[in-house]
Protein backbone atom coordinates (compact mmCIF):
# COMPACT_ATOMS: atom_id res chain seq x y z
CA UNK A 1 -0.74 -73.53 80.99
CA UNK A 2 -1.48 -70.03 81.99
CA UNK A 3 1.94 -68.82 82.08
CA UNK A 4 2.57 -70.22 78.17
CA UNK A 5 -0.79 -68.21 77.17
CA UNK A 6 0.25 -65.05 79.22
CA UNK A 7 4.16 -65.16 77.00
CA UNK A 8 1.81 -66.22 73.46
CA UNK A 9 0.27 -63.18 74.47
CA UNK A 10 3.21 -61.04 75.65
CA UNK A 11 5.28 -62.25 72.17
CA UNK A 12 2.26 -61.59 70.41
CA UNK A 13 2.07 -57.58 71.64
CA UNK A 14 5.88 -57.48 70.67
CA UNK A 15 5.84 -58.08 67.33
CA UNK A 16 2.56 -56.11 66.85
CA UNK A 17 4.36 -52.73 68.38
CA UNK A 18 7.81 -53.76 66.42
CA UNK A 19 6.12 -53.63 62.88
CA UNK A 20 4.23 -50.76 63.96
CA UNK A 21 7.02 -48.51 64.40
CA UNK A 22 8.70 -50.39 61.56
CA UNK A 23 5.65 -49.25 59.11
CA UNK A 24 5.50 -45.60 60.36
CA UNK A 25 9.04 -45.17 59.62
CA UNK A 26 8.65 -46.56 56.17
CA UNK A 27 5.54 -44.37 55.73
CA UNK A 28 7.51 -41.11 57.12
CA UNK A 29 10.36 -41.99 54.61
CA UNK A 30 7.87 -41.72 51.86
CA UNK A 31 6.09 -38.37 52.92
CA UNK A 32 9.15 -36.67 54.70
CA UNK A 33 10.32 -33.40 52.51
CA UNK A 34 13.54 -33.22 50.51
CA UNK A 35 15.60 -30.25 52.29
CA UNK A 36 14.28 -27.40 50.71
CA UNK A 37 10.83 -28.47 49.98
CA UNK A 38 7.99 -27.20 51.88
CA UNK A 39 5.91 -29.81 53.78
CA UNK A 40 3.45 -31.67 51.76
CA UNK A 41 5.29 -30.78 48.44
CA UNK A 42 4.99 -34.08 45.95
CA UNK A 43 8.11 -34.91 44.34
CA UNK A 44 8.14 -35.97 41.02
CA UNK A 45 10.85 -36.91 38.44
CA UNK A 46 11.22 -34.16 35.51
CA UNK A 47 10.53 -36.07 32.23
CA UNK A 48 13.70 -36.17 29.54
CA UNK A 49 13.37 -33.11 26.94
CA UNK A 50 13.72 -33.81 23.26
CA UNK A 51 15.89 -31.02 22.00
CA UNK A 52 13.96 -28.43 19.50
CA UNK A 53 15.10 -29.25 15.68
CA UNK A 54 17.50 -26.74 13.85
CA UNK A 55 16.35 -25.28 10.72
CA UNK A 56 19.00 -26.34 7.94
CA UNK A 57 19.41 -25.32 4.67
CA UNK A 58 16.56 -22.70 4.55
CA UNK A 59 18.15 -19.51 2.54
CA UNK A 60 18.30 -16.67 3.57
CA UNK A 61 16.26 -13.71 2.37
CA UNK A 62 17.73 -11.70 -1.02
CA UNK A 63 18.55 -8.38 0.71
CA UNK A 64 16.36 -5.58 -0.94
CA UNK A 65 16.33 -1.88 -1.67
CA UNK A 66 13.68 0.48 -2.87
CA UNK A 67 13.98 2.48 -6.02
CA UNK A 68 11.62 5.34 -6.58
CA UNK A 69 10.78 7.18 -10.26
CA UNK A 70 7.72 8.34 -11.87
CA UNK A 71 6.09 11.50 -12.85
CA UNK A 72 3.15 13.58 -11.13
CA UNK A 73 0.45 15.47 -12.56
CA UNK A 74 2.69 18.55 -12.96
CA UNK A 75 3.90 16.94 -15.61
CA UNK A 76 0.71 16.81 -17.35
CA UNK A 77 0.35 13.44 -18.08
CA UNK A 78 -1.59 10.76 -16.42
CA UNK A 79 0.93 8.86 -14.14
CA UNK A 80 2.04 8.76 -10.36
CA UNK A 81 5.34 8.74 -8.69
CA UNK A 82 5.88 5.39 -7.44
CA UNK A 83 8.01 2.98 -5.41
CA UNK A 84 8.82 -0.71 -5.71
CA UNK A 85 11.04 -2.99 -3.94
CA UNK A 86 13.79 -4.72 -5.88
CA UNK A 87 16.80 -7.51 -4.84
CA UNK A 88 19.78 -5.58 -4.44
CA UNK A 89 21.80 -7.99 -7.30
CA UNK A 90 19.66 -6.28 -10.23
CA UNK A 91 21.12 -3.27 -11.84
CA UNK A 92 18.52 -0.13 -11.73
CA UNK A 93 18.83 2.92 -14.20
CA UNK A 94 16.79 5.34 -13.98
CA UNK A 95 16.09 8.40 -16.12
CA UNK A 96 14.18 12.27 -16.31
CA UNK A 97 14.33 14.13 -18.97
CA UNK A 98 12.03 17.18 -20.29
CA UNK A 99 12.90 18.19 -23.88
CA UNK A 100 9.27 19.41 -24.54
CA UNK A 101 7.32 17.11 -23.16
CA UNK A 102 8.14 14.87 -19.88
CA UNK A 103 9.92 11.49 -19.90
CA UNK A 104 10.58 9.16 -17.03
CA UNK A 105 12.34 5.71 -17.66
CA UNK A 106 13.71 3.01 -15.29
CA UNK A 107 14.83 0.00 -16.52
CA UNK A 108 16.18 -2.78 -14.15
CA UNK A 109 18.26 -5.34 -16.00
CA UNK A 110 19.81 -8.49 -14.14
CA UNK A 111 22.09 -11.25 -15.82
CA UNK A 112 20.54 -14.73 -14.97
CA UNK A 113 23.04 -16.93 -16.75
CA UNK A 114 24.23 -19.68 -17.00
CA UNK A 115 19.95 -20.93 -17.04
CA UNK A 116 18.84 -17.52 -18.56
CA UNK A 117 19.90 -14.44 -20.35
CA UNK A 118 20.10 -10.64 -19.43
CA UNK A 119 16.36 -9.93 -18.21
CA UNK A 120 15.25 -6.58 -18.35
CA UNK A 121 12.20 -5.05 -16.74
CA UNK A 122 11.31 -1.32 -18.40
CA UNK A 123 8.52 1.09 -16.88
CA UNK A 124 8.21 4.47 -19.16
CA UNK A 125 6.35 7.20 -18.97
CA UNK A 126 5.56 9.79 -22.01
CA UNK A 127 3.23 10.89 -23.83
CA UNK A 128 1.80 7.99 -26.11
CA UNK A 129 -0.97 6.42 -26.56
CA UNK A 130 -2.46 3.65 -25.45
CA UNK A 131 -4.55 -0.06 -26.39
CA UNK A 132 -6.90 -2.55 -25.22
CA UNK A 133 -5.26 -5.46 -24.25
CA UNK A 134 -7.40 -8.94 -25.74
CA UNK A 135 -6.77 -12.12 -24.22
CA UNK A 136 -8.57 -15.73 -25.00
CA UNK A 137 -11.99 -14.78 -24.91
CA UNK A 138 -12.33 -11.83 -25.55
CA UNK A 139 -13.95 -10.22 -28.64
CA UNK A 140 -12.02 -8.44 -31.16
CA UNK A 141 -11.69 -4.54 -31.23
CA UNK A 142 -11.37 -2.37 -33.88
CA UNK A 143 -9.84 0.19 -32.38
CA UNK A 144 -5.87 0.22 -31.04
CA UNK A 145 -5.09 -3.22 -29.34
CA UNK A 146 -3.00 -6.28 -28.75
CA UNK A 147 -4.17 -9.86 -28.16
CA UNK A 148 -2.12 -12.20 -25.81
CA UNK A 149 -2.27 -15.52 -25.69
CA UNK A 150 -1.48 -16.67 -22.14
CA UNK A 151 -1.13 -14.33 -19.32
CA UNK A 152 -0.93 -14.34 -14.94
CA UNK A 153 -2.82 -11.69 -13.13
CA UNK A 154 -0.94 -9.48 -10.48
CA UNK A 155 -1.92 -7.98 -7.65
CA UNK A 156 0.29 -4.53 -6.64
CA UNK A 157 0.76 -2.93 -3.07
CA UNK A 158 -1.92 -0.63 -3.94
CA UNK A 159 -4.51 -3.09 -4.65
CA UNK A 160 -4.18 -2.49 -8.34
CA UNK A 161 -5.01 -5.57 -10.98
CA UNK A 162 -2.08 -5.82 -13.61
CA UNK A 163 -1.80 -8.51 -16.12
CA UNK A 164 1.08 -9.71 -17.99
CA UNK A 165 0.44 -11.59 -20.99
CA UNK A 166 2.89 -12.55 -24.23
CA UNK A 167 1.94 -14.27 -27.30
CA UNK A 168 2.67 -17.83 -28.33
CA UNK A 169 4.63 -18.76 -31.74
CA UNK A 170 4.39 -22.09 -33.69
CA UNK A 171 8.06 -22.93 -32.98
CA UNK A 172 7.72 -26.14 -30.76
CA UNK A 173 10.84 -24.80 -29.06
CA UNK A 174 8.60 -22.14 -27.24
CA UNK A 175 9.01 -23.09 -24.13
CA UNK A 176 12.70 -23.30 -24.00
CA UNK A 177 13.18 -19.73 -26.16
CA UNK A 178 13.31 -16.26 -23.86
CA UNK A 179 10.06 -14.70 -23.91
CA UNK A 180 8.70 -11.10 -23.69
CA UNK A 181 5.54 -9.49 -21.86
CA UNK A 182 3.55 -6.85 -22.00
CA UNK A 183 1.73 -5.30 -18.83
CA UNK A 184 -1.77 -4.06 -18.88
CA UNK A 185 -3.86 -2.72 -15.86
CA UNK A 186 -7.33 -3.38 -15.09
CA UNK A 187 -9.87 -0.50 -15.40
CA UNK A 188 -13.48 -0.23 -13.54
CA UNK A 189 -14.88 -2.12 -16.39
CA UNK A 190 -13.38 -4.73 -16.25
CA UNK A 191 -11.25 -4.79 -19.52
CA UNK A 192 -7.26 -4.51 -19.76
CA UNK A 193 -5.25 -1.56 -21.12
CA UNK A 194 -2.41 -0.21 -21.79
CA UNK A 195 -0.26 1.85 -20.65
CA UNK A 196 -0.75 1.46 -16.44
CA UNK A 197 -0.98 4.04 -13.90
CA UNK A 198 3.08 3.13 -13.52
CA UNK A 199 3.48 3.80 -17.12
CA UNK A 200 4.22 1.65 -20.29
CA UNK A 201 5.58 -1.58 -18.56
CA UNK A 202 7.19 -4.36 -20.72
CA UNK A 203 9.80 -7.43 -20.06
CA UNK A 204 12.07 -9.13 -22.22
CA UNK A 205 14.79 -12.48 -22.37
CA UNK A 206 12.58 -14.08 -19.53
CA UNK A 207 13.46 -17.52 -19.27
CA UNK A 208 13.05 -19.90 -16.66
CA UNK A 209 10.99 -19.65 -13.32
CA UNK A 210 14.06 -18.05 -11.41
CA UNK A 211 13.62 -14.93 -13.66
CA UNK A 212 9.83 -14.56 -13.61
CA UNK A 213 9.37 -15.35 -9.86
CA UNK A 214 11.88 -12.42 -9.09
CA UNK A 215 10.34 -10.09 -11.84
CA UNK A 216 6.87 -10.94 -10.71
CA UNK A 217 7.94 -10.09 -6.82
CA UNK A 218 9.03 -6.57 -8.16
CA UNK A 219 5.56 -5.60 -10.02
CA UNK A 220 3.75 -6.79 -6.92
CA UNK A 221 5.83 -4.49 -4.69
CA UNK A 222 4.44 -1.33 -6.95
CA UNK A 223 3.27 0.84 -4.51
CA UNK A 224 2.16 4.96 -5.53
CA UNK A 225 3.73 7.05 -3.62
């Protein structure tokens, strides 16, 4: 009886020491560094990337080029040189001439058909006079003016208020005829006149949101210089 106890017991401390060894070698498997790693290192499994999306379809930007003109107080008048930025597709004339008294012109004219016409955008200045420009609200004035009956404020480079108003007719094809606008400039007071520190500035044949967007881009780039 004592000898079966004493091989229970012998059997038993054989197995015990087998799955001992058999556990630390699992365990070292686990914890044992990848060649390369340094000791203790975890190891983990890189999660799959989604790839970055592609921009498609977004246009490119209109290349642009800056056209200069103006007058400055040599000239005795009450303008400033100036600078704005213009797409490189519209055509830009631009003229000087002194025969007594100083004029400066530059007209930029672009063809937007088959939606819209020949636009033209004109900036002038001469000696002339100028006008209060009235828009809905405003009282009337008896001196020189003109009244406008819608109109869309711009901001220039410079900071300078500029709004450019036209006048409704009763044909109920209004919306769909070309349009033309006059620009005034805001003073100190608060009121709108004519002609800006630019000069006399007028458009004409604007039709369509492709034509004004572009025109509107242009005054805002107005910069003295």
């Amino acid at each position: 009886m004592d000898n079966l106890f004493a091989m229970l017991g012998k059997l038993v401390l054989i197995v015990t020491i087998i799955g001992g060894v058999a556990y630390g070698a699992y365990s070292l498997g686990k914890t044992s560094p990848l060649p390369g790693q340094s000791p203790g290192a975890a190891t983990t499994t890189a999660a799959p990337t989604e790839p970055l999306p592609t921009a498609t379809n977004v246009p490119s930007p209109k290349p642009t080029k800056v056209v200069q003109a103006g007058l400055d107080a040599s000239s005795g008048l009450s303008f400033t040189k100036y600078q704005m930025t213009v797409p490189e597709d519209w055509v830009v004339t631009h003229t000087t001439t002194n025969e007594g008294t100083w004029v400066d012109t530059l007209i930029l004219t672009k063809d937007f058909a088959p939606t819209g016409g020949k636009v033209q955008l004109k900036i002038f200045q001469a000696a002339t006079g100028g006008a209060l420009c009235l828009y809905p609200g405003d009282a009337d004035f008896e001196g020189p003016s003109s009244r406008y009956d819608v109109f869309e404020n711009i901001t220039t480079a410079d900071g300078i208020i500029l709004r450019r108003g036209t006048t409704k007719d009763t044909d109920p094809n209004y919306m769909t005829k070309p349009k033309s606008y006059t620009v005034c400039q805001k003073s100190a007071d608060g009121s709108f006149g004519q002609p800006t520190v630019f000069g006399h500035m007028s458009l004409s044949n604007v039709l369509g949101s492709a034509a004004m967007t572009e025109v509107d881009a242009m005054i805002a780039s107005l910069k003295k210089r």
